[in-house]
C-alpha atoms as a PDB file:
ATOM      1  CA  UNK A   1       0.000   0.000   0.000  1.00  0.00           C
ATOM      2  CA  UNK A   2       1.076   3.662  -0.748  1.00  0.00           C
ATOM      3  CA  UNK A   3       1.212   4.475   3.184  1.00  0.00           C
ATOM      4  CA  UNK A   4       3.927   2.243   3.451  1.00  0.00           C
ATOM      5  CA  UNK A   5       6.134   3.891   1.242  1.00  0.00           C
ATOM      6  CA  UNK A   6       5.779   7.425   1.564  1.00  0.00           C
ATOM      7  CA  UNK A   7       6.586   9.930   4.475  1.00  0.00           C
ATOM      8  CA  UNK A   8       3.295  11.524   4.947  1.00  0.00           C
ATOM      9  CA  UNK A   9       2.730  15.178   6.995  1.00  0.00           C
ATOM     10  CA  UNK A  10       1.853  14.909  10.670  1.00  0.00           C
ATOM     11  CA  UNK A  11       4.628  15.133  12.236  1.00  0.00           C
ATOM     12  CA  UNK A  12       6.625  17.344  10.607  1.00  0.00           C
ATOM     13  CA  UNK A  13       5.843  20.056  13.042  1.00  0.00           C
ATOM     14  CA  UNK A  14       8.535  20.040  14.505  1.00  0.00           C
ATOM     15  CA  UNK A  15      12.230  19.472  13.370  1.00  0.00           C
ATOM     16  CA  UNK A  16      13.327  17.566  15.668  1.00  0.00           C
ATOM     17  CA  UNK A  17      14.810  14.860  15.059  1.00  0.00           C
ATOM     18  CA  UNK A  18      13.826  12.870  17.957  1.00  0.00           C
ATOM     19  CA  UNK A  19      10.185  13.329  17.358  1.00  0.00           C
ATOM     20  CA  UNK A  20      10.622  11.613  14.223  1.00  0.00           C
ATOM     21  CA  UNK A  21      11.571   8.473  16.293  1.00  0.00           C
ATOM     22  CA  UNK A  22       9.195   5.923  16.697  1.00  0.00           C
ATOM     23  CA  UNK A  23      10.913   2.721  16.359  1.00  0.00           C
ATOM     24  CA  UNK A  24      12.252   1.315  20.049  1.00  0.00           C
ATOM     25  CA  UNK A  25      15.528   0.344  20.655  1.00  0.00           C
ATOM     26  CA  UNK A  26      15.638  -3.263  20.572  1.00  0.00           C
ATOM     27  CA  UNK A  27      13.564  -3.453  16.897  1.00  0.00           C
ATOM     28  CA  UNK A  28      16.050  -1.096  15.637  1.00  0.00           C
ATOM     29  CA  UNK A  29      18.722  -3.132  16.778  1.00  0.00           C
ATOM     30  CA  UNK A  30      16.847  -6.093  14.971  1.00  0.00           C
ATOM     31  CA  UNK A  31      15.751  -4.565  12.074  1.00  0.00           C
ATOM     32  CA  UNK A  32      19.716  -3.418  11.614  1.00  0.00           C
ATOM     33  CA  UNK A  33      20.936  -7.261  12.110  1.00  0.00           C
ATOM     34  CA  UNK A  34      18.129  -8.303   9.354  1.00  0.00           C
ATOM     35  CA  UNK A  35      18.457  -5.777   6.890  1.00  0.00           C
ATOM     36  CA  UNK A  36      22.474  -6.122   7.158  1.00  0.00           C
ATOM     37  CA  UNK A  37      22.049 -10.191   6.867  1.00  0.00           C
ATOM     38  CA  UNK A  38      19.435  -9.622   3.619  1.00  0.00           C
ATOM     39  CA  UNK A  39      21.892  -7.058   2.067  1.00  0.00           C
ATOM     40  CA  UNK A  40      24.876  -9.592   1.986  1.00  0.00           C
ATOM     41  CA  UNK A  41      22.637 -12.568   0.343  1.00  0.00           C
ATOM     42  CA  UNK A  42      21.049 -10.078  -2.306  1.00  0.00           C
ATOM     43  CA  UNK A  43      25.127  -9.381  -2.908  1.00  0.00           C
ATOM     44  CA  UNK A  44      26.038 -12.759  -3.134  1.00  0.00           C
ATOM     45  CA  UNK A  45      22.878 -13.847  -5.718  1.00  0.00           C
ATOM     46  CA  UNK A  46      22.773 -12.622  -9.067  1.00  0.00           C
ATOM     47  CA  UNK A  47      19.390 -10.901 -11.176  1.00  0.00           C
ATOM     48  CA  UNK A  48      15.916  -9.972  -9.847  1.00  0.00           C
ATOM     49  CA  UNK A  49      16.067 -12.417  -6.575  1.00  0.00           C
ATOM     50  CA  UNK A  50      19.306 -10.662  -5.328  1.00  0.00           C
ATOM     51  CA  UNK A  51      17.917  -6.761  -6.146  1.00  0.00           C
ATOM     52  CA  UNK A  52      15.154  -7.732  -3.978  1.00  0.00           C
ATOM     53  CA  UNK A  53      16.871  -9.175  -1.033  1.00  0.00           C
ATOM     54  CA  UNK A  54      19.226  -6.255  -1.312  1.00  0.00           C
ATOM     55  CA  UNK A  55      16.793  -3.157  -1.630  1.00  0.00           C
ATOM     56  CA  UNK A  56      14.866  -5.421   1.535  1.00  0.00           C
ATOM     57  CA  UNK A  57      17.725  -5.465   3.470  1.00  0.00           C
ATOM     58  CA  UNK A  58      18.867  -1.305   2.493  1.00  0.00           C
ATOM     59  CA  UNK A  59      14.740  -0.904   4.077  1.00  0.00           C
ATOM     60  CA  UNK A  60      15.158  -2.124   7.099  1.00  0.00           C
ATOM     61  CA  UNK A  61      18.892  -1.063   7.786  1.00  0.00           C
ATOM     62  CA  UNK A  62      17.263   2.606   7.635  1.00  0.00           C
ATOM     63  CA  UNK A  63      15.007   2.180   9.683  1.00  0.00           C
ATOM     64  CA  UNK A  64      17.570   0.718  11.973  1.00  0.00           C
ATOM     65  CA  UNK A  65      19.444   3.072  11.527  1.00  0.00           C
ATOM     66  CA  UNK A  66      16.671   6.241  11.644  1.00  0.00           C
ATOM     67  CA  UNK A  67      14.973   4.354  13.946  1.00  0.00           C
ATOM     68  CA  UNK A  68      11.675   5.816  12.008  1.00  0.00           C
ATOM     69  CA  UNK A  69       8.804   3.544  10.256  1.00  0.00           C
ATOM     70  CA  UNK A  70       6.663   5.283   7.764  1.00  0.00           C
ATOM     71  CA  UNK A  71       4.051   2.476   8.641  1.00  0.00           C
ATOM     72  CA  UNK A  72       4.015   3.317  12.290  1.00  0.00           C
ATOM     73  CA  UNK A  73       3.791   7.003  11.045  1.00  0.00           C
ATOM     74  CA  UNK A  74       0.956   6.451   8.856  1.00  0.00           C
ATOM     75  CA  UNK A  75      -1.248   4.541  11.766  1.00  0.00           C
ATOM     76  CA  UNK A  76      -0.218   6.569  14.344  1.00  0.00           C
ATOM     77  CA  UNK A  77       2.028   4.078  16.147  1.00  0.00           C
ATOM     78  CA  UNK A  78       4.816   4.172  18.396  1.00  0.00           C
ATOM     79  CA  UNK A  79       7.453   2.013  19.744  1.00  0.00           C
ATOM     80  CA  UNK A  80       9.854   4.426  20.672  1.00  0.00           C
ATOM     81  CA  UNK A  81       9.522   5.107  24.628  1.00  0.00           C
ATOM     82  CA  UNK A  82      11.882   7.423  25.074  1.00  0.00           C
ATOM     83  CA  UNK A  83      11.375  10.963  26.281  1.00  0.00           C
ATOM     84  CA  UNK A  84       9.740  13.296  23.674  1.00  0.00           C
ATOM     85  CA  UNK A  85       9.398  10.345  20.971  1.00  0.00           C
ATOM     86  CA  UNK A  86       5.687  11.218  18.900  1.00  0.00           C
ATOM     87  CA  UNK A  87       3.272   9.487  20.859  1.00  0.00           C
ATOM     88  CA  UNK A  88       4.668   7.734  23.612  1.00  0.00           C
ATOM     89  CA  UNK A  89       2.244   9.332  26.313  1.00  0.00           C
ATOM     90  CA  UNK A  90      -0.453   6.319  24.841  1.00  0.00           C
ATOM     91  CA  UNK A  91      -0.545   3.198  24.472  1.00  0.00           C
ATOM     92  CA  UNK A  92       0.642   1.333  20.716  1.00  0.00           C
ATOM     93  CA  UNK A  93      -1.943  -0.319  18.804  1.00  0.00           C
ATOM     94  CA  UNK A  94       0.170  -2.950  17.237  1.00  0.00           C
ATOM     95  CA  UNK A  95      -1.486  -6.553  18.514  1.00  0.00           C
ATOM     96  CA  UNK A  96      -3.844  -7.326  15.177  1.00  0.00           C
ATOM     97  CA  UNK A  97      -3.226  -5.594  11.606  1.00  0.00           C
ATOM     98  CA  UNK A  98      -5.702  -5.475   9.318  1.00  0.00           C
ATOM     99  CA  UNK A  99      -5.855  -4.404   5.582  1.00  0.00           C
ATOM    100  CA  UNK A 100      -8.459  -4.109   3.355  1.00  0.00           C
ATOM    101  CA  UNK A 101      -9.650  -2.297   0.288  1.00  0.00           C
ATOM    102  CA  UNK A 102     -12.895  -2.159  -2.113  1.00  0.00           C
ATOM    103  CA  UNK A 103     -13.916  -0.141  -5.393  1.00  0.00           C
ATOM    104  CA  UNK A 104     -17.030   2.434  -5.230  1.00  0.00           C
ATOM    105  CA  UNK A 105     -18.137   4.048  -8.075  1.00  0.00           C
ATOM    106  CA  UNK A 106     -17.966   7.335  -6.693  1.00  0.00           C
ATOM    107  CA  UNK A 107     -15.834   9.850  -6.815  1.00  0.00           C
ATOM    108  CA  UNK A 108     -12.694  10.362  -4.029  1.00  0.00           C
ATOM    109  CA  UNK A 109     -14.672  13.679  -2.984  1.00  0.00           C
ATOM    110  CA  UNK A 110     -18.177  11.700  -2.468  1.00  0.00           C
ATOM    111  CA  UNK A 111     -16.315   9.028  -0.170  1.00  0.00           C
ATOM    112  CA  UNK A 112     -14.357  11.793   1.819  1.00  0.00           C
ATOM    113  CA  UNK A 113     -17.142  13.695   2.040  1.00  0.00           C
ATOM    114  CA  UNK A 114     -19.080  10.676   3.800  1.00  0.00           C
ATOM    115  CA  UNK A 115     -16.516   9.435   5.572  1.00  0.00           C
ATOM    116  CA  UNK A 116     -15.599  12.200   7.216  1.00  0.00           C
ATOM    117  CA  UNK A 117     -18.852  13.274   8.423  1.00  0.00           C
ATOM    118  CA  UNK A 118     -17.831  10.826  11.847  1.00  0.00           C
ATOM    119  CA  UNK A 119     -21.435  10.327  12.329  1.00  0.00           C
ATOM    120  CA  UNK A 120     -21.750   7.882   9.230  1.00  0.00           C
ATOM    121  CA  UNK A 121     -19.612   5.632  10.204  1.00  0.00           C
ATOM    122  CA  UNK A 122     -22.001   3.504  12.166  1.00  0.00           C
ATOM    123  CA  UNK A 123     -24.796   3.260   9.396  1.00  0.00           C
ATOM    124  CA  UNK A 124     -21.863   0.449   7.592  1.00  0.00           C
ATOM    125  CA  UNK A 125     -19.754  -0.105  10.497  1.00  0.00           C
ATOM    126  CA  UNK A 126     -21.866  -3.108  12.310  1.00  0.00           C
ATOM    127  CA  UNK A 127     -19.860  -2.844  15.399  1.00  0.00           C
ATOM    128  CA  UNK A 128     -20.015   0.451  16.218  1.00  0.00           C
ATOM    129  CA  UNK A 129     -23.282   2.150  18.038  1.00  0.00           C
ATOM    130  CA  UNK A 130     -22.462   5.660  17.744  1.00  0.00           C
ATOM    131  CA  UNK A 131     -19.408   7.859  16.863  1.00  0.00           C
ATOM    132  CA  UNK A 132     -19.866  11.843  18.366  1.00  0.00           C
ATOM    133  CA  UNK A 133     -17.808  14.557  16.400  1.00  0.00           C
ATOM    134  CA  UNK A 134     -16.625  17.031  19.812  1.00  0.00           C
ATOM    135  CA  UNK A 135     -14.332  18.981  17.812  1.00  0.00           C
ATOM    136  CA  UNK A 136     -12.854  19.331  14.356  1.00  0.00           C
ATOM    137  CA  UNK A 137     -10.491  16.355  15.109  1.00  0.00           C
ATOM    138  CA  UNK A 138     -11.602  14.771  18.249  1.00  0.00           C
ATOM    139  CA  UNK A 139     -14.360  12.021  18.819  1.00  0.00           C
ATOM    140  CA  UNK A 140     -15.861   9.703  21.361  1.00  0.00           C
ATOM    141  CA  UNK A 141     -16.775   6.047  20.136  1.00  0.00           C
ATOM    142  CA  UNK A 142     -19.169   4.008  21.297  1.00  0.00           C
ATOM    143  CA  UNK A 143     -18.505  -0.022  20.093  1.00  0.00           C
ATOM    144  CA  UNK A 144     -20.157  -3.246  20.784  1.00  0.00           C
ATOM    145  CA  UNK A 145     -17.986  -5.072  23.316  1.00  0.00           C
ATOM    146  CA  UNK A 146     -17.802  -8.630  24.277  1.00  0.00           C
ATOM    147  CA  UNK A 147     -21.035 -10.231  26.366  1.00  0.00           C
ATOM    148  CA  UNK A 148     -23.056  -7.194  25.419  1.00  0.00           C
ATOM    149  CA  UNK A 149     -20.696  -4.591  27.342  1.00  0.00           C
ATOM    150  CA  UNK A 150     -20.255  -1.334  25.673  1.00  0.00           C
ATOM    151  CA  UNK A 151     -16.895   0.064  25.038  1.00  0.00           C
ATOM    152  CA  UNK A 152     -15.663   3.303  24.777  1.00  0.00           C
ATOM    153  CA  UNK A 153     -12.915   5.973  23.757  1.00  0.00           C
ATOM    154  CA  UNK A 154     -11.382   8.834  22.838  1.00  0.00           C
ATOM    155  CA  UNK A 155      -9.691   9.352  19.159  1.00  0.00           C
ATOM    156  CA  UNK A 156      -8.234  12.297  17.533  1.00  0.00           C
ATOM    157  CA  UNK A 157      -7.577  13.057  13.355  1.00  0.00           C
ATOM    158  CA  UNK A 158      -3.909  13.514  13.449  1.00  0.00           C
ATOM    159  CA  UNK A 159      -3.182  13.326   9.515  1.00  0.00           C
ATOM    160  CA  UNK A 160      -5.551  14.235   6.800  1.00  0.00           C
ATOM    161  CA  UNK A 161      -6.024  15.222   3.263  1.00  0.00           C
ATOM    162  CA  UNK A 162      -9.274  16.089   1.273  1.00  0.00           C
ATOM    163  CA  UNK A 163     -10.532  13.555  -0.645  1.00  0.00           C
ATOM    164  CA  UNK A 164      -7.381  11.438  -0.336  1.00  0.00           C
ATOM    165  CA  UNK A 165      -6.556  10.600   3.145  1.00  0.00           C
ATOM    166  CA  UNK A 166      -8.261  10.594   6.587  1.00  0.00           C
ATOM    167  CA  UNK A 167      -5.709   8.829   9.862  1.00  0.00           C
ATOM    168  CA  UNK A 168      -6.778   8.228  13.590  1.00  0.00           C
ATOM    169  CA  UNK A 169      -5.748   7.072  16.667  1.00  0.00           C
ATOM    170  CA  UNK A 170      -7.224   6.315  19.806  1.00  0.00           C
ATOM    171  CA  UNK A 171      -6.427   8.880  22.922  1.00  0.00           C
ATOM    172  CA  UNK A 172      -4.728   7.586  26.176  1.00  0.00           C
ATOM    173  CA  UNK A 173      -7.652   5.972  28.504  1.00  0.00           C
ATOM    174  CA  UNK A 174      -9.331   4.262  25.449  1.00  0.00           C
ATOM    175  CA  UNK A 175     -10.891   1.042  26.380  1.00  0.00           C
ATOM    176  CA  UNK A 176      -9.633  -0.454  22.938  1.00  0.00           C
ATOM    177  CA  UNK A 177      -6.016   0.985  21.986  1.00  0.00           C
ATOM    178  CA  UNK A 178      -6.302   1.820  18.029  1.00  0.00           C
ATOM    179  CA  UNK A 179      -4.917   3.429  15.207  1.00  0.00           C
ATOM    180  CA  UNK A 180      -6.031   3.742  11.381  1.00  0.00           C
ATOM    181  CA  UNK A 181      -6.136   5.046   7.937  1.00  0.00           C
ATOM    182  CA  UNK A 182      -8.361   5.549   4.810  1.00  0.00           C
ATOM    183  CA  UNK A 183      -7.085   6.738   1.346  1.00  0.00           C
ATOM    184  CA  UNK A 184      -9.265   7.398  -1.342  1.00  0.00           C
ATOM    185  CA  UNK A 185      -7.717   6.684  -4.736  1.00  0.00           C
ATOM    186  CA  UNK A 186      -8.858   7.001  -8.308  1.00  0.00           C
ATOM    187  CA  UNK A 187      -9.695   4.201 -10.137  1.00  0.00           C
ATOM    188  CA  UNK A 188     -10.604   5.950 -13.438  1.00  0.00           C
ATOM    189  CA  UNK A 189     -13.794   5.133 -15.036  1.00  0.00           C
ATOM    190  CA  UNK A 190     -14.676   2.759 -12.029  1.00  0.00           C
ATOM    191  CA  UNK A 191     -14.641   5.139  -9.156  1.00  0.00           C
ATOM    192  CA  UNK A 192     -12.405   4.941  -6.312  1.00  0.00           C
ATOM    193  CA  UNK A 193     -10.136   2.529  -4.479  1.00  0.00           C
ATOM    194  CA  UNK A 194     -11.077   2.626  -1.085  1.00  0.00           C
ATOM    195  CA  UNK A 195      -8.442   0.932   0.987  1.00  0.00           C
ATOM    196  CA  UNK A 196      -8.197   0.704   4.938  1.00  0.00           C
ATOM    197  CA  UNK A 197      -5.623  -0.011   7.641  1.00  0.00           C
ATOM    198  CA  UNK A 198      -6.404  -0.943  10.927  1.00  0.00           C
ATOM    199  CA  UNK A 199      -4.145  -1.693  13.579  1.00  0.00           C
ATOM    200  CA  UNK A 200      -5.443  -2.584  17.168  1.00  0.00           C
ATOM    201  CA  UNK A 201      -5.190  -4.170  20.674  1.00  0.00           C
ATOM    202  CA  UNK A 202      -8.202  -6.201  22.512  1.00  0.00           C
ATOM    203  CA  UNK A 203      -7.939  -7.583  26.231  1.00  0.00           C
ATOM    204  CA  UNK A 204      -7.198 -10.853  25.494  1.00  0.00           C
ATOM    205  CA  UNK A 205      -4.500  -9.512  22.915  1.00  0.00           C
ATOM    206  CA  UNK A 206      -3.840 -11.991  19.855  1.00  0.00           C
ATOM    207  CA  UNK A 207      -4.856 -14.927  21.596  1.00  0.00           C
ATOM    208  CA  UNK A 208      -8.347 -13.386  21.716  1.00  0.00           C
ATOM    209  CA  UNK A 209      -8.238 -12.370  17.553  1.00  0.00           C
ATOM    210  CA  UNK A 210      -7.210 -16.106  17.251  1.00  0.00           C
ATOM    211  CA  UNK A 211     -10.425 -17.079  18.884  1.00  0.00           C
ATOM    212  CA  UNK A 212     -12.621 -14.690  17.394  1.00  0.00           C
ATOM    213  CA  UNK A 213     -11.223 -16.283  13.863  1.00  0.00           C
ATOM    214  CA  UNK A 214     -11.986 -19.769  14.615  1.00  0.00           C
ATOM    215  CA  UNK A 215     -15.357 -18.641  15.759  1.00  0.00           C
ATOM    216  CA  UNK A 216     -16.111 -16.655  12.290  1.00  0.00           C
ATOM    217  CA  UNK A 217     -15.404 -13.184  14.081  1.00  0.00           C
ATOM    218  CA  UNK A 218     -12.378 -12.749  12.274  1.00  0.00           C
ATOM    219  CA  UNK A 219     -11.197  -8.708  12.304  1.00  0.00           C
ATOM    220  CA  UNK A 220     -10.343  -8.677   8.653  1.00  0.00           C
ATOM    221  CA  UNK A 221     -13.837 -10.652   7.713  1.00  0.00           C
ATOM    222  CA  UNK A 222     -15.786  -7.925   9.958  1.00  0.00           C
ATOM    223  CA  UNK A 223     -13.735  -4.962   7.895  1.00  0.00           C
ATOM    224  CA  UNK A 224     -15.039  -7.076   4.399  1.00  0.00           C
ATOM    225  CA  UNK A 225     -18.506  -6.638   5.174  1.00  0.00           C
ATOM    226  CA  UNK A 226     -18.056  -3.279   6.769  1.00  0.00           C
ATOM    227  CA  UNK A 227     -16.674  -1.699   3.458  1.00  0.00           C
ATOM    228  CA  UNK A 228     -19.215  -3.880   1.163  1.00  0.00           C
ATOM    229  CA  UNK A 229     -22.160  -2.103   3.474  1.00  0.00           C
ATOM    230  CA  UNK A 230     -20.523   0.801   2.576  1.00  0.00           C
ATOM    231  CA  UNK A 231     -20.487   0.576  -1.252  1.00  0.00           C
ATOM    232  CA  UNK A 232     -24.006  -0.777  -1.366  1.00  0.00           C
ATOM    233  CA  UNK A 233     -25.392   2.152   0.966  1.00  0.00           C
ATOM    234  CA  UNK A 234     -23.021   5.236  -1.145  1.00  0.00           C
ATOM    235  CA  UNK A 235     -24.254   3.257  -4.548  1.00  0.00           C
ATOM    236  CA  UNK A 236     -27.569   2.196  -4.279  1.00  0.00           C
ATOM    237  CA  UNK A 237     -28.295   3.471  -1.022  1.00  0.00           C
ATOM    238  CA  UNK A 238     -29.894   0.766   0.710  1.00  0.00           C
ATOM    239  CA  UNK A 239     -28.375  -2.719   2.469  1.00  0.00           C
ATOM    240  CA  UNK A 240     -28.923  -6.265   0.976  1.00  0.00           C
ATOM    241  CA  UNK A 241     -30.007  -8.521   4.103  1.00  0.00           C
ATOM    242  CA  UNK A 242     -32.156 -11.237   5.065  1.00  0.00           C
ATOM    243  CA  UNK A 243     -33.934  -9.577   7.696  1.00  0.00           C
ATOM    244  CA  UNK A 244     -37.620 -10.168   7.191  1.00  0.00           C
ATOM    245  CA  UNK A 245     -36.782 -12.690   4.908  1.00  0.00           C
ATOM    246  CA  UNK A 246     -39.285 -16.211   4.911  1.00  0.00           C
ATOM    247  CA  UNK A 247     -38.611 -17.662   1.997  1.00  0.00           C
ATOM    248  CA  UNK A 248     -35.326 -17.973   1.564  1.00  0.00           C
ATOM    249  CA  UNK A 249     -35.046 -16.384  -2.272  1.00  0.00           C
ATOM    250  CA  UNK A 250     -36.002 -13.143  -2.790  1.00  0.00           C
ATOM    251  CA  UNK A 251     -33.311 -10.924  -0.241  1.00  0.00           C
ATOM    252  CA  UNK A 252     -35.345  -8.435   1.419  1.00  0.00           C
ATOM    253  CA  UNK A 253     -33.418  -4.941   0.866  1.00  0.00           C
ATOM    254  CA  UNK A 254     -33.833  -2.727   3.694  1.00  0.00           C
ATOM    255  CA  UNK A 255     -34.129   1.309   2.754  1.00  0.00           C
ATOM    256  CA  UNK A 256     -31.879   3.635   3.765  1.00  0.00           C
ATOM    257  CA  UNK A 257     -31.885   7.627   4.882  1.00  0.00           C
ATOM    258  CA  UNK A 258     -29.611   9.202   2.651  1.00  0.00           C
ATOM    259  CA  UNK A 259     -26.144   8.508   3.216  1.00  0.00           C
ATOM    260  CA  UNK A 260     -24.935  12.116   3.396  1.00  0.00           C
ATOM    261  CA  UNK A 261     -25.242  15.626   2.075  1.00  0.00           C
ATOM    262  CA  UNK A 262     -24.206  16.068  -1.379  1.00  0.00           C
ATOM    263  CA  UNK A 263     -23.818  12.854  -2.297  1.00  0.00           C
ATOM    264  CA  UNK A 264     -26.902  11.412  -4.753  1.00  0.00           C
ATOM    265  CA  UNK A 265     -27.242   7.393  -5.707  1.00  0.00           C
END
């Protein structure tokens, strides 16, 4: 995906070079021992195999050496706990990874439009009750927990372009540590690529996402449906389900409001 290979603005604030940091100590040290192993076998092997290993291993002796991921940039992450590193007051969302992507025929404005009016979210988004906009880039969540239980947080807007790019991350106190991203890309004559990351951490960590695949709760299956809700609402606005259903053939399709201002089906 294009977030992993490009530095995007956030936290270019400030110039300092330490709040660029957000790679700990020990993965540098790791990534450095890796990339420096890789480099020496793409050497050692001729044509397209040994380019590979050696532009693989040049990656990840930079970010050794930098000690700065753009994916941890780009989702808001942080394993840097140093003093003064970007984000180390709050807790890293790093446990399960998810990422997905669909095409809408609409255009990047019409999906950036709707998406970030925060109060959408929940009309595609299954597991989420409610989503309150308290500032320009602050909002409280409201999610479908475990056993019925609620939970709730914080999360702030910390990198965004119109129509191309909208990232999150949870604030400190949140009762599920996340972090994500949404780019809207052109797909010509089709629409737009809509393609999501996701990173996050649940109580039982990723012995609970284990679980919750086996049991058909899988995070990246729950994302699936989440963005096909979403292209059946923003192009025919109004859900395919079997609710109401008797029969068993004809799929009842349940109306919706409409989607969002501006935005026609």
């Amino acid at each position: 995906m294009s977030i992993n290979t490009e530095t995007l603005p956030g936290f270019e604030r400030n110039n300092d070079e330490t709040n660029n940091v957000n790679v700990g100590e020990i993965e540098r040290l790791v990534s450095a021992i890796a990339g420096g192993a890789l480099a020496v076998c793409g050497f050692r092997q001729r044509g397209w195999t040994g380019l590979l290993l050696t532009v693989g291993g040049a990656a990840l002796l930079h970010r050794g050496a930098t000690g700065h991921c753009n994916t941890y940039q780009a989702l808001g992450m942080t394993t840097n706990t140093s003093t003064g590193a970007a984000g180390a007051e709050a807790p890293v969302a790093k446990d399960i990874h998810v990422e997905k992507s669909i095409t809408i025929n609409k255009s990047p404005e019409d999906l950036y439009t709707f998406w970030r009016k925060l109060e959408n979210l929940p009309k595609f988004m299954k597991h989420l009750e409610s989503v309150t906009s308290l500032d320009s880039n602050r909002s409280h969540w409201v999610a479908k927990g475990p056993g019925g239980k609620n939970v709730e947080w914080d999360a702030e807007i910390y990198n965004e372009k119109p129509n191309e790019l909208i990232a999150w991350r949870s604030l400190e106190g949140a009762d599920i540590t996340n972090a994500g991203s949404v780019r809207f890309e052109p797909a010509g004559v089709q629409g737009t690529v809509v393609k999501v990351v996701l990173n996050y951490n649940t109580p039982g960590g990723k012995i609970s996402a284990l679980l919750a695949k086996l049991f058909g709760q899988e995070p990246g299956q729950l994302i699936d449906e989440d963005l096909r809700r979403l292209k059946q609402i923003l192009e025919t606005g109004e859900i395919a389900t079997t609710e109401g259903q008797t029969s068993g053939r004809e799929p009842y399709v349940k109306p919706l409001a409409k989607a969002a201002d501006g935005i026609s089906y």
